[in-house]
N, C-alpha and C. Protein backbone atom coordinates (compact mmCIF):
# COMPACT_ATOMS: atom_id res chain seq x y z
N UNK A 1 110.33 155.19 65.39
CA UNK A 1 109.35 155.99 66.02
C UNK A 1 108.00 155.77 65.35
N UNK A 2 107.22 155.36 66.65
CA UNK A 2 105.63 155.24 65.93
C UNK A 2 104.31 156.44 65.63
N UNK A 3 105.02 157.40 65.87
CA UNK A 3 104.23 158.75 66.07
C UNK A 3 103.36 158.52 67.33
N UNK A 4 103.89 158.13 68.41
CA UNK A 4 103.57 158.01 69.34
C UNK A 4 104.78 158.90 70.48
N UNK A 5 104.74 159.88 70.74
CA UNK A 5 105.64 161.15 71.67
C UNK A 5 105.09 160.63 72.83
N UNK A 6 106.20 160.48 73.85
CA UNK A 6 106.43 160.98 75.07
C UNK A 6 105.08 159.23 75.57
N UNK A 7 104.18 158.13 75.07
CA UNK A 7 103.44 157.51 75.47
C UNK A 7 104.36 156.88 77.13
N UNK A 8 104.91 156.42 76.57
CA UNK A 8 105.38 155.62 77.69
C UNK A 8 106.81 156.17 78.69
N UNK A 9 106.69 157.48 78.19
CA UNK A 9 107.44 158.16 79.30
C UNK A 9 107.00 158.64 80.56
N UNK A 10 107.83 158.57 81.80
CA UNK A 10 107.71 158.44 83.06
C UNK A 10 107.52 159.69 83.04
N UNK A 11 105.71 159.98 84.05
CA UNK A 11 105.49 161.25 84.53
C UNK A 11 103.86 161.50 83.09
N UNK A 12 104.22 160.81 82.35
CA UNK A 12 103.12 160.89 81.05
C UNK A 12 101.46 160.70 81.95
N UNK A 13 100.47 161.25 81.65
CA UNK A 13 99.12 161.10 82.50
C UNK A 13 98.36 159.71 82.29
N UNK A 14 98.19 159.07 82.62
CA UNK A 14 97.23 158.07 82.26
C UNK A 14 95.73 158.04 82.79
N UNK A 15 95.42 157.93 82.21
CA UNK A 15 93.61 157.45 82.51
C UNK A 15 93.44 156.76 82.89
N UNK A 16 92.64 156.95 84.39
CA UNK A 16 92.36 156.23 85.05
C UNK A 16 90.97 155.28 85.10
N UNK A 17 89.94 155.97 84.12
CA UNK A 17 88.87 155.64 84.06
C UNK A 17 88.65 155.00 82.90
N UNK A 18 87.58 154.27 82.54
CA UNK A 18 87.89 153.41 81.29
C UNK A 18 86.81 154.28 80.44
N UNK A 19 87.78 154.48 78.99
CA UNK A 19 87.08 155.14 78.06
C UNK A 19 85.33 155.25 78.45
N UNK A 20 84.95 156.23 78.14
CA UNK A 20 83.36 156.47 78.47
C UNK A 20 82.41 156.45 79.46
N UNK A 21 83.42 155.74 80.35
CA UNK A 21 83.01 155.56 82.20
C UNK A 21 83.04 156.60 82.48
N UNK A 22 82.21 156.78 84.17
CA UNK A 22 81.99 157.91 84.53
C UNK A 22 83.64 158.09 85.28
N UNK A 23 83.63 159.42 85.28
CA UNK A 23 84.51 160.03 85.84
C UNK A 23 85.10 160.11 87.30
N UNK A 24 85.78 160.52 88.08
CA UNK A 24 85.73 160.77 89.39
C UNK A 24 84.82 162.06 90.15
N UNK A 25 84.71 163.10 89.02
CA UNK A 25 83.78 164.05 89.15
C UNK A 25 82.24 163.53 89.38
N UNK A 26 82.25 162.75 88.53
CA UNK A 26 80.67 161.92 88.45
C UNK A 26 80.58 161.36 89.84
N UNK A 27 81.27 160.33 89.82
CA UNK A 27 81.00 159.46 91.20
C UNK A 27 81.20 160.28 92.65
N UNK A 28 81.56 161.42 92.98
CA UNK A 28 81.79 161.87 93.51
C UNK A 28 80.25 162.74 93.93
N UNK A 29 79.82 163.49 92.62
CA UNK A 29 78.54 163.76 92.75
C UNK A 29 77.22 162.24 93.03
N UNK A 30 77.55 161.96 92.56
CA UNK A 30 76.41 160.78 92.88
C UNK A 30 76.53 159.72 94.27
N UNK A 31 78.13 160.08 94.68
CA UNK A 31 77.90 159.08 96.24
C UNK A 31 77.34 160.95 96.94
N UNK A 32 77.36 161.83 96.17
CA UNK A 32 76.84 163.31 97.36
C UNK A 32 75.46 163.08 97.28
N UNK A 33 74.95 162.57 96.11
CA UNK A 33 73.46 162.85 96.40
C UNK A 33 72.95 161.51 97.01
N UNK A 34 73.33 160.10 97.28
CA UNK A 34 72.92 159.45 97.90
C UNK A 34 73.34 159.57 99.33
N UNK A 35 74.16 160.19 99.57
CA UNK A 35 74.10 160.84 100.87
C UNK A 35 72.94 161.97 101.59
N UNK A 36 72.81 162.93 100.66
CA UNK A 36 71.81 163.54 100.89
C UNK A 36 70.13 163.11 100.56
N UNK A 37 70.13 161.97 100.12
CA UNK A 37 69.34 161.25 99.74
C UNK A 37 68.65 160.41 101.25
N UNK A 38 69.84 159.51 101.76
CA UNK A 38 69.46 159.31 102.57
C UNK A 38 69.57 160.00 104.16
N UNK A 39 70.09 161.11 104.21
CA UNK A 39 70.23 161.99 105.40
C UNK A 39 68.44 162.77 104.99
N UNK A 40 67.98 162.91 104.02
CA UNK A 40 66.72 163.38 104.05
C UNK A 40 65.45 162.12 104.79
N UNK A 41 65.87 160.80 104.27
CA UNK A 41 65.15 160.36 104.54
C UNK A 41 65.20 159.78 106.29
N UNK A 42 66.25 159.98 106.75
CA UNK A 42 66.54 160.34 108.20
C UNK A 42 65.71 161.13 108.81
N UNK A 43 66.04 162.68 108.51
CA UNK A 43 65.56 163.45 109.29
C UNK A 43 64.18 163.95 108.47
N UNK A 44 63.79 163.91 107.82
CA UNK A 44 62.35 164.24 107.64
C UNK A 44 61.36 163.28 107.55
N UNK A 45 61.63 161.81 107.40
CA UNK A 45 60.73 160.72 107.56
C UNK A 45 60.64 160.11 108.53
N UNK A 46 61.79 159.30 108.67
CA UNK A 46 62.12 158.32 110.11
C UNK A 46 61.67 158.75 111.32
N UNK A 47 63.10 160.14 111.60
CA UNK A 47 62.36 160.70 112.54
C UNK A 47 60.84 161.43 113.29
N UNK A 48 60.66 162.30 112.27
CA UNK A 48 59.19 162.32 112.35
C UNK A 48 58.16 160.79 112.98
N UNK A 49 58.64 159.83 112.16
CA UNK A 49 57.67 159.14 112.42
C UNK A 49 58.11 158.29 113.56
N UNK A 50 59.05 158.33 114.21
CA UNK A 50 59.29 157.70 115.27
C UNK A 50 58.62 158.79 116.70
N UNK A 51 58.35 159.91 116.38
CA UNK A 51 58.03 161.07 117.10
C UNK A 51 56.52 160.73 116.83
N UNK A 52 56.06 160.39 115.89
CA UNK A 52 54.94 160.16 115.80
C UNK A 52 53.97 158.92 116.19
N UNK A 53 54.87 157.89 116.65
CA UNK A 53 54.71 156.44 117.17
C UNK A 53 54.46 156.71 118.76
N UNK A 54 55.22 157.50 119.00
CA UNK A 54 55.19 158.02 120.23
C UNK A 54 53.79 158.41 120.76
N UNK A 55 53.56 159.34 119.89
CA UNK A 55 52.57 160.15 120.40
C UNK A 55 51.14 159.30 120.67
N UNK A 56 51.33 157.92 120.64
CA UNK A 56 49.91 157.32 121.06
C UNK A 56 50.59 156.58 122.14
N UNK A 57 51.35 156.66 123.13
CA UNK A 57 51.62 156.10 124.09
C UNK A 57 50.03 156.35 125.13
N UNK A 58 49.90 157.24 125.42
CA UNK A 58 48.52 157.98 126.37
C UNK A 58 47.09 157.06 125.19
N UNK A 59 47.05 156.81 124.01
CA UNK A 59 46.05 156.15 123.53
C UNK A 59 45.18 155.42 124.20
N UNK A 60 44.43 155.05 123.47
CA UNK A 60 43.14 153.67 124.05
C UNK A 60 43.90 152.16 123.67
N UNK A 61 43.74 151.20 124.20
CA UNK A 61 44.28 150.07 123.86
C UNK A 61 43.12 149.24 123.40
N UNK A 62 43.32 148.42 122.23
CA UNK A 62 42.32 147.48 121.64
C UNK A 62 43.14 146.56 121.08
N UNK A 63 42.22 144.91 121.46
CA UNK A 63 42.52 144.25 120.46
C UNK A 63 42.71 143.97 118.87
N UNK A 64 43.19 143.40 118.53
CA UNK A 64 43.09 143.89 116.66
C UNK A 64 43.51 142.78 116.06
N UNK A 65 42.83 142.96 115.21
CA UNK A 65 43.99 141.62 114.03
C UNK A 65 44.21 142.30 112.51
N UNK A 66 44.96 142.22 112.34
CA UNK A 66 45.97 142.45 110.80
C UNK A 66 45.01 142.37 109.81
N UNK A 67 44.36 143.22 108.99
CA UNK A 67 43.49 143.24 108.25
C UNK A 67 43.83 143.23 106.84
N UNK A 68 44.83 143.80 106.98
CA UNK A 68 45.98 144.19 105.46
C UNK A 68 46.96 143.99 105.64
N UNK A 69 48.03 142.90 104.69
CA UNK A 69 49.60 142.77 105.12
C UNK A 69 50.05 143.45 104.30
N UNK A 70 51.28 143.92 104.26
CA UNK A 70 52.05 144.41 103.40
C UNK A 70 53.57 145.01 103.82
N UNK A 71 54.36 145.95 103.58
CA UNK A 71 55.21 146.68 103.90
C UNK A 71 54.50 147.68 104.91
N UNK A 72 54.53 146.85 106.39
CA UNK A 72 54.17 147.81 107.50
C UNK A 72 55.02 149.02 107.54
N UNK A 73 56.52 149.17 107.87
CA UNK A 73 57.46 149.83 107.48
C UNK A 73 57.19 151.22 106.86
N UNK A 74 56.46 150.90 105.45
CA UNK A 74 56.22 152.07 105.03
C UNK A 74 54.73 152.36 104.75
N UNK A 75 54.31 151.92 105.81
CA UNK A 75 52.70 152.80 106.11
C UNK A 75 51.80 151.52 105.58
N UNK A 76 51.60 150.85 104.47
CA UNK A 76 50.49 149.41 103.67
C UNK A 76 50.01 148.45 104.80
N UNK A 77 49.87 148.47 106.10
CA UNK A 77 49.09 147.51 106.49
C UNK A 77 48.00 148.20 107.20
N UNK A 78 47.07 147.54 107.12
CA UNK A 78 46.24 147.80 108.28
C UNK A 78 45.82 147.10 109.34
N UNK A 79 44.68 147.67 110.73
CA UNK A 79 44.35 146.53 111.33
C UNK A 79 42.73 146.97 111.45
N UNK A 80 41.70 145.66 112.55
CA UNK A 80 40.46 145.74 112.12
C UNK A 80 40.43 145.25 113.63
N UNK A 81 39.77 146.58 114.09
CA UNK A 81 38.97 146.98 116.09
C UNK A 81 37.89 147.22 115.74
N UNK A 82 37.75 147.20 117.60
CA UNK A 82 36.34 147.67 117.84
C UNK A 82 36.57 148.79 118.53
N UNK A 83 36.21 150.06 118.26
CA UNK A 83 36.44 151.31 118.87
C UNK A 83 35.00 152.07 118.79
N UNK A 84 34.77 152.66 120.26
CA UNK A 84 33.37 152.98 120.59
C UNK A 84 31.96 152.23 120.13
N UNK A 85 31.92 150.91 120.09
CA UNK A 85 30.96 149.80 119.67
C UNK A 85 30.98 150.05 118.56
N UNK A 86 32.15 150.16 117.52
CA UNK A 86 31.79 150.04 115.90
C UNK A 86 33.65 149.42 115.53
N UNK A 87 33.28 148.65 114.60
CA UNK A 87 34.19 147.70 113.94
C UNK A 87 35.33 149.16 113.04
N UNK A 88 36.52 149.16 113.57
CA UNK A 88 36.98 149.86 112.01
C UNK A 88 38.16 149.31 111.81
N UNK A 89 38.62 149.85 110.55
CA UNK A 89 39.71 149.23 109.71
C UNK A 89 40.52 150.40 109.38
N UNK A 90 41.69 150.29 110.69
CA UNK A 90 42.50 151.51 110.52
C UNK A 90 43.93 150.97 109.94
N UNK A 91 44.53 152.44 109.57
CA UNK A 91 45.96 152.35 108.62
C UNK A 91 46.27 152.01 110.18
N UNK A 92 48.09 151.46 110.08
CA UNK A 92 49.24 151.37 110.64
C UNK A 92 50.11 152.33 109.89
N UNK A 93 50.80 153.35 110.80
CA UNK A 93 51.40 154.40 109.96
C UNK A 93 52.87 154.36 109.61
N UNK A 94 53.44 155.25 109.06
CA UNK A 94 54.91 154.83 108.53
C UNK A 94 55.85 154.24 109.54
N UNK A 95 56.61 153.44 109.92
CA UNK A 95 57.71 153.00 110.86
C UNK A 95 57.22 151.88 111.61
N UNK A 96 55.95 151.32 111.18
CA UNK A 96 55.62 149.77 111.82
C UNK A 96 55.81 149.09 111.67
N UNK A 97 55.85 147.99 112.76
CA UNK A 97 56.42 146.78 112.32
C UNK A 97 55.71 146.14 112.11
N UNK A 98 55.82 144.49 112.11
CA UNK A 98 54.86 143.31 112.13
C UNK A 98 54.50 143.31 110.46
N UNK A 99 55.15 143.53 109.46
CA UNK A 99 55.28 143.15 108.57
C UNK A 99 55.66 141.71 107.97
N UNK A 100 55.80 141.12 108.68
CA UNK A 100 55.69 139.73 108.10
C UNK A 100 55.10 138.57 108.79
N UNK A 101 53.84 139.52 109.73
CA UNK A 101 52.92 139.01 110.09
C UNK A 101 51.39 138.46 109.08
N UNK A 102 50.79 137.79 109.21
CA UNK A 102 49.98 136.88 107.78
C UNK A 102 48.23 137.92 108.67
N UNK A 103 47.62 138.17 107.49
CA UNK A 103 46.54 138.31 107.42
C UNK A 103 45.78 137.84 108.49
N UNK A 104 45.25 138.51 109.68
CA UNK A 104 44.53 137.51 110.42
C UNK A 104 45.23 137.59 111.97
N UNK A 105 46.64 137.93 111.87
CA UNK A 105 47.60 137.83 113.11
C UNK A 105 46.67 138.78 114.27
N UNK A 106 46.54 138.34 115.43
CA UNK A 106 46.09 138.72 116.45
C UNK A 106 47.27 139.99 117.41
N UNK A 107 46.91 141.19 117.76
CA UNK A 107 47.73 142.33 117.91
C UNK A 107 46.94 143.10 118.56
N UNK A 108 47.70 144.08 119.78
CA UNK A 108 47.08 145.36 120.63
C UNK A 108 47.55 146.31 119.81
N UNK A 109 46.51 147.13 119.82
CA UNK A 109 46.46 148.34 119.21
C UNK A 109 46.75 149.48 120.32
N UNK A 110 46.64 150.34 119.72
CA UNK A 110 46.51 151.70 120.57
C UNK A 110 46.59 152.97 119.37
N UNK A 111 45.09 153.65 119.99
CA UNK A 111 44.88 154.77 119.05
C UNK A 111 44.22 155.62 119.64
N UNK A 112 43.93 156.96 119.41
CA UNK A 112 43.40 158.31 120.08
C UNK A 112 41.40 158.01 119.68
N UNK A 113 41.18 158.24 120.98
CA UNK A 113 39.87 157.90 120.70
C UNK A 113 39.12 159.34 119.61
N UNK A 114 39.70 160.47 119.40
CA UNK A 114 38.86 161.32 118.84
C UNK A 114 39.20 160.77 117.10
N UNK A 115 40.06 159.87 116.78
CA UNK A 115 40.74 159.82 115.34
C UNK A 115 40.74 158.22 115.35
N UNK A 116 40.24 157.13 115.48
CA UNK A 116 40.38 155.71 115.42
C UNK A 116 41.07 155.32 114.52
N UNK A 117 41.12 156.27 112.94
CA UNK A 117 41.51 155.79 111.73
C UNK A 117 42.79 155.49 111.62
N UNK A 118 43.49 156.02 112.17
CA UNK A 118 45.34 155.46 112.46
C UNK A 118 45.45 154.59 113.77
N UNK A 119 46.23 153.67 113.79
CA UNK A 119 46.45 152.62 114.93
C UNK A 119 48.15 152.28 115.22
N UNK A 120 48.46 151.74 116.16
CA UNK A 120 49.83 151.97 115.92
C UNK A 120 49.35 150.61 117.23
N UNK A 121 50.76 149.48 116.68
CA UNK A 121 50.57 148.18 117.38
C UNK A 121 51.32 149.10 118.58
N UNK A 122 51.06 148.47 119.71
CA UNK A 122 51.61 148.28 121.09
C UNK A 122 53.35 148.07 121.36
N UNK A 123 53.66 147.24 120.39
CA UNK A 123 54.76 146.88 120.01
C UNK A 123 55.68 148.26 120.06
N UNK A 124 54.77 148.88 119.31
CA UNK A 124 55.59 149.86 118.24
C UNK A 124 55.57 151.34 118.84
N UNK A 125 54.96 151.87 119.70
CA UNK A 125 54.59 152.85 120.44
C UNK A 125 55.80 153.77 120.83
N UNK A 126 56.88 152.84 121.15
CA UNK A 126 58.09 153.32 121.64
C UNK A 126 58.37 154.15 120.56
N UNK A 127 58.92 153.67 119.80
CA UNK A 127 59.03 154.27 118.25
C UNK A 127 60.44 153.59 118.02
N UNK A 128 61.08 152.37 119.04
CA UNK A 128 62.22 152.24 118.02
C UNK A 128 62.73 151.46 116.75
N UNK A 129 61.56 151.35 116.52
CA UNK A 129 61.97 150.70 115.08
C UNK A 129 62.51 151.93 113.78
N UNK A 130 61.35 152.70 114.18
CA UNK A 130 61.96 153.85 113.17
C UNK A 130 63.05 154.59 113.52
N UNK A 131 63.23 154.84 114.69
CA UNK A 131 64.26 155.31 115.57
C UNK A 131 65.75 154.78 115.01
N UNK A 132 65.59 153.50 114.75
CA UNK A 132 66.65 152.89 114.51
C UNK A 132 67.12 152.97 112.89
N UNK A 133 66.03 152.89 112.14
CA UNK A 133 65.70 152.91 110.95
C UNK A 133 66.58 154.45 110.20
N UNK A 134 66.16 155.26 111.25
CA UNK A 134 67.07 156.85 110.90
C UNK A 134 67.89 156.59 111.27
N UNK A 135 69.05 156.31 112.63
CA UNK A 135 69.81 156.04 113.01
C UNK A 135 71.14 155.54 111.94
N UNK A 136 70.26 154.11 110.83
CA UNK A 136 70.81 153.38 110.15
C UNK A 136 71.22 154.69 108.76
N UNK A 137 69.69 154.74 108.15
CA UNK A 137 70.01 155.64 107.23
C UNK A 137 70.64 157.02 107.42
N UNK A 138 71.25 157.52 108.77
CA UNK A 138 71.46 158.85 108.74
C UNK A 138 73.15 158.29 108.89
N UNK A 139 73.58 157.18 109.22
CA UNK A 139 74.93 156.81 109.37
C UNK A 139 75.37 156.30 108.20
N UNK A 140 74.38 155.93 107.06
CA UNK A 140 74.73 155.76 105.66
C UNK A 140 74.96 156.84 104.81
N UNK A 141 74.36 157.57 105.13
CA UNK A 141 74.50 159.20 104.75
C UNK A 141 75.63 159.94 105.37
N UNK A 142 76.20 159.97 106.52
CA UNK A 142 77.35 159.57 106.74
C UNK A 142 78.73 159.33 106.23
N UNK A 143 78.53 157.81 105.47
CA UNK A 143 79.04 156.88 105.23
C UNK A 143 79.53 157.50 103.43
N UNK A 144 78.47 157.94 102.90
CA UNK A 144 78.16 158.26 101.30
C UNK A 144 78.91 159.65 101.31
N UNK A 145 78.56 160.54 102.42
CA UNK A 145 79.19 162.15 102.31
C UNK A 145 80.77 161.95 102.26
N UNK A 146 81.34 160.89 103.25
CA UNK A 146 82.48 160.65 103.46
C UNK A 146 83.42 160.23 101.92
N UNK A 147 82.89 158.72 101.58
CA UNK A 147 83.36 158.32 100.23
C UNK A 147 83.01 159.83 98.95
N UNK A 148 81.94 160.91 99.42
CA UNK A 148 82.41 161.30 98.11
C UNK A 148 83.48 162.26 98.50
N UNK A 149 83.65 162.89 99.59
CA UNK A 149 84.84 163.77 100.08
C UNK A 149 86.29 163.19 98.74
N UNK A 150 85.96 161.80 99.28
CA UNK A 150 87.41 160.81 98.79
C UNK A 150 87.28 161.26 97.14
N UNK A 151 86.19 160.97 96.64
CA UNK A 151 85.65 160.83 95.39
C UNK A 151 86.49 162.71 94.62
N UNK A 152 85.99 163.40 95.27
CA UNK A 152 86.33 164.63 95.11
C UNK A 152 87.72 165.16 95.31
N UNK A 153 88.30 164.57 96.30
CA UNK A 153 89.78 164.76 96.09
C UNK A 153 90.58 163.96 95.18
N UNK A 154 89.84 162.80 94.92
CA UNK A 154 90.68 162.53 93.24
C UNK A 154 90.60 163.27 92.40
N UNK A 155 88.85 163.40 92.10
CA UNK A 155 88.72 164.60 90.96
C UNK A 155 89.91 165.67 90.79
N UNK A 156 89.70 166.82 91.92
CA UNK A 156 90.70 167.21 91.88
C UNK A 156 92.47 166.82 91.82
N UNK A 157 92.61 165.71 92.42
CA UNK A 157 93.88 165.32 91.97
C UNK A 157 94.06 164.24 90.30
N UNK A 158 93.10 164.61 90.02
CA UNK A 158 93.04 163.99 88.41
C UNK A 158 93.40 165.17 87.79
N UNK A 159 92.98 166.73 87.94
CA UNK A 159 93.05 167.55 87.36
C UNK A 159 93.83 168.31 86.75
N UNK A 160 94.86 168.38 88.38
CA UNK A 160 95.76 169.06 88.48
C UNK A 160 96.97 168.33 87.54
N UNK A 161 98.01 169.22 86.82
CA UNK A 161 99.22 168.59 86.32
C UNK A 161 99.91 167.77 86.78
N UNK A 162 100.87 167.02 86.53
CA UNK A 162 101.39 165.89 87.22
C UNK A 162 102.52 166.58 87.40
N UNK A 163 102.74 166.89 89.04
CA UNK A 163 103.66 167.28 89.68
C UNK A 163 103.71 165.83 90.59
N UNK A 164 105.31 165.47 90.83
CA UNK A 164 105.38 164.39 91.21
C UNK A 164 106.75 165.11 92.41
N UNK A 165 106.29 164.49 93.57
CA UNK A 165 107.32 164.97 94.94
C UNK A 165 108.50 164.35 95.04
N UNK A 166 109.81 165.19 95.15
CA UNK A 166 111.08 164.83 95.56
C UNK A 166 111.37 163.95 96.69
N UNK A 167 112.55 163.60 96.71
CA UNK A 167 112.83 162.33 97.68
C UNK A 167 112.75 163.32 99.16
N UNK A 168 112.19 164.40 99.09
CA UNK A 168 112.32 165.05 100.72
C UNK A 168 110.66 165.22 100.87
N UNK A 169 109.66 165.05 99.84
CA UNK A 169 108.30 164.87 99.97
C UNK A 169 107.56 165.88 99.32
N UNK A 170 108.55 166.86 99.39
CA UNK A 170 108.02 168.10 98.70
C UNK A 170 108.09 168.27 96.73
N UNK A 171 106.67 168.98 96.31
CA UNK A 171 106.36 168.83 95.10
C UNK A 171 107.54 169.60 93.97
N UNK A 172 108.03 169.38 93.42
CA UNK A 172 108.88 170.37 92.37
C UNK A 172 107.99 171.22 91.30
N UNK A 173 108.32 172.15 91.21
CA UNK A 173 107.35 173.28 90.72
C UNK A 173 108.39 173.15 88.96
């Protein structure tokens, strides 16, 4: 005997996690908050701004060209009209596309004549890019709430004593 009781007897608990790793409790919380992570960014960004793409359908239409490239997507480009005989250089707002369009790219605009400073390509008016964009992230969120459900019923079945079920299925107390 190695002063080792009961190690390798059947029914003994083993660890499932490797010394100092996170837990099932852990991962369980952390696939919850990237769920709620991205179900926020669903319904309070995406959508919004696909509601908001919308709302220049009735706009003015102008030619434009891409004044600023960047992550259209999340609001960084701009474009450069002529609205009421003066040149301006308006944002493209969150959920646009044409992001990997080059400096210079030729594009219809459409924007509210009392506010010129936001523009929203023609393209994009519909709103389904962002539309889709929530769609994606609200089914990943989804996707994350689900795995931690899983995550959480290990926890709890890590917890509990090792009751192991008879050949009829049922647990022996």
């Amino acid at each position: 005997m190695d002063g080792t009781a009961d190690a390798g007897a059947p029914g003994a608990r083993q660890q499932s996690a490797a010394p100092g790793g996170p837990g099932p409790l852990t991962s369980a919380l952390v696939l919850f908050g990237l769920a709620l992570l991205l179900g926020t960014l669903s319904v309070l960004v995406m959508l919004p701004a696909a509601q908001y793409l919308r709302s220049f359908q009735d706009g003015e239409r102008a030619p434009a060209t891409l004044h600023t490239s960047g992550s259209c997507m999340l609001g960084r480009c701009q474009v450069k009209f002529e609205a009421a005989g003066r040149t301006v250089v308006a944002d493209l707002p969150v959920g646009s596309g044409g992001g990997k369009s080059s400096v210079g790219t030729r594009m219809i605009v459409r924007y509210q004549a009392d506010d010129p400073q936001v523009a929203v390509r023609e393209d994009d008016v519909g709103g389904g890019g962002a539309a889709a964009s929530a769609v994606m992230s609200g089914g990943a969120a989804l996707f994350f709430l689900v795995l931690s459900g899983v995550a959480l019923r290990r926890a709890a079945a890590a917890r509990r004593p090792d009751a192991r079920p008879d050949s009829s299925g049922r647990v022996a107390a």
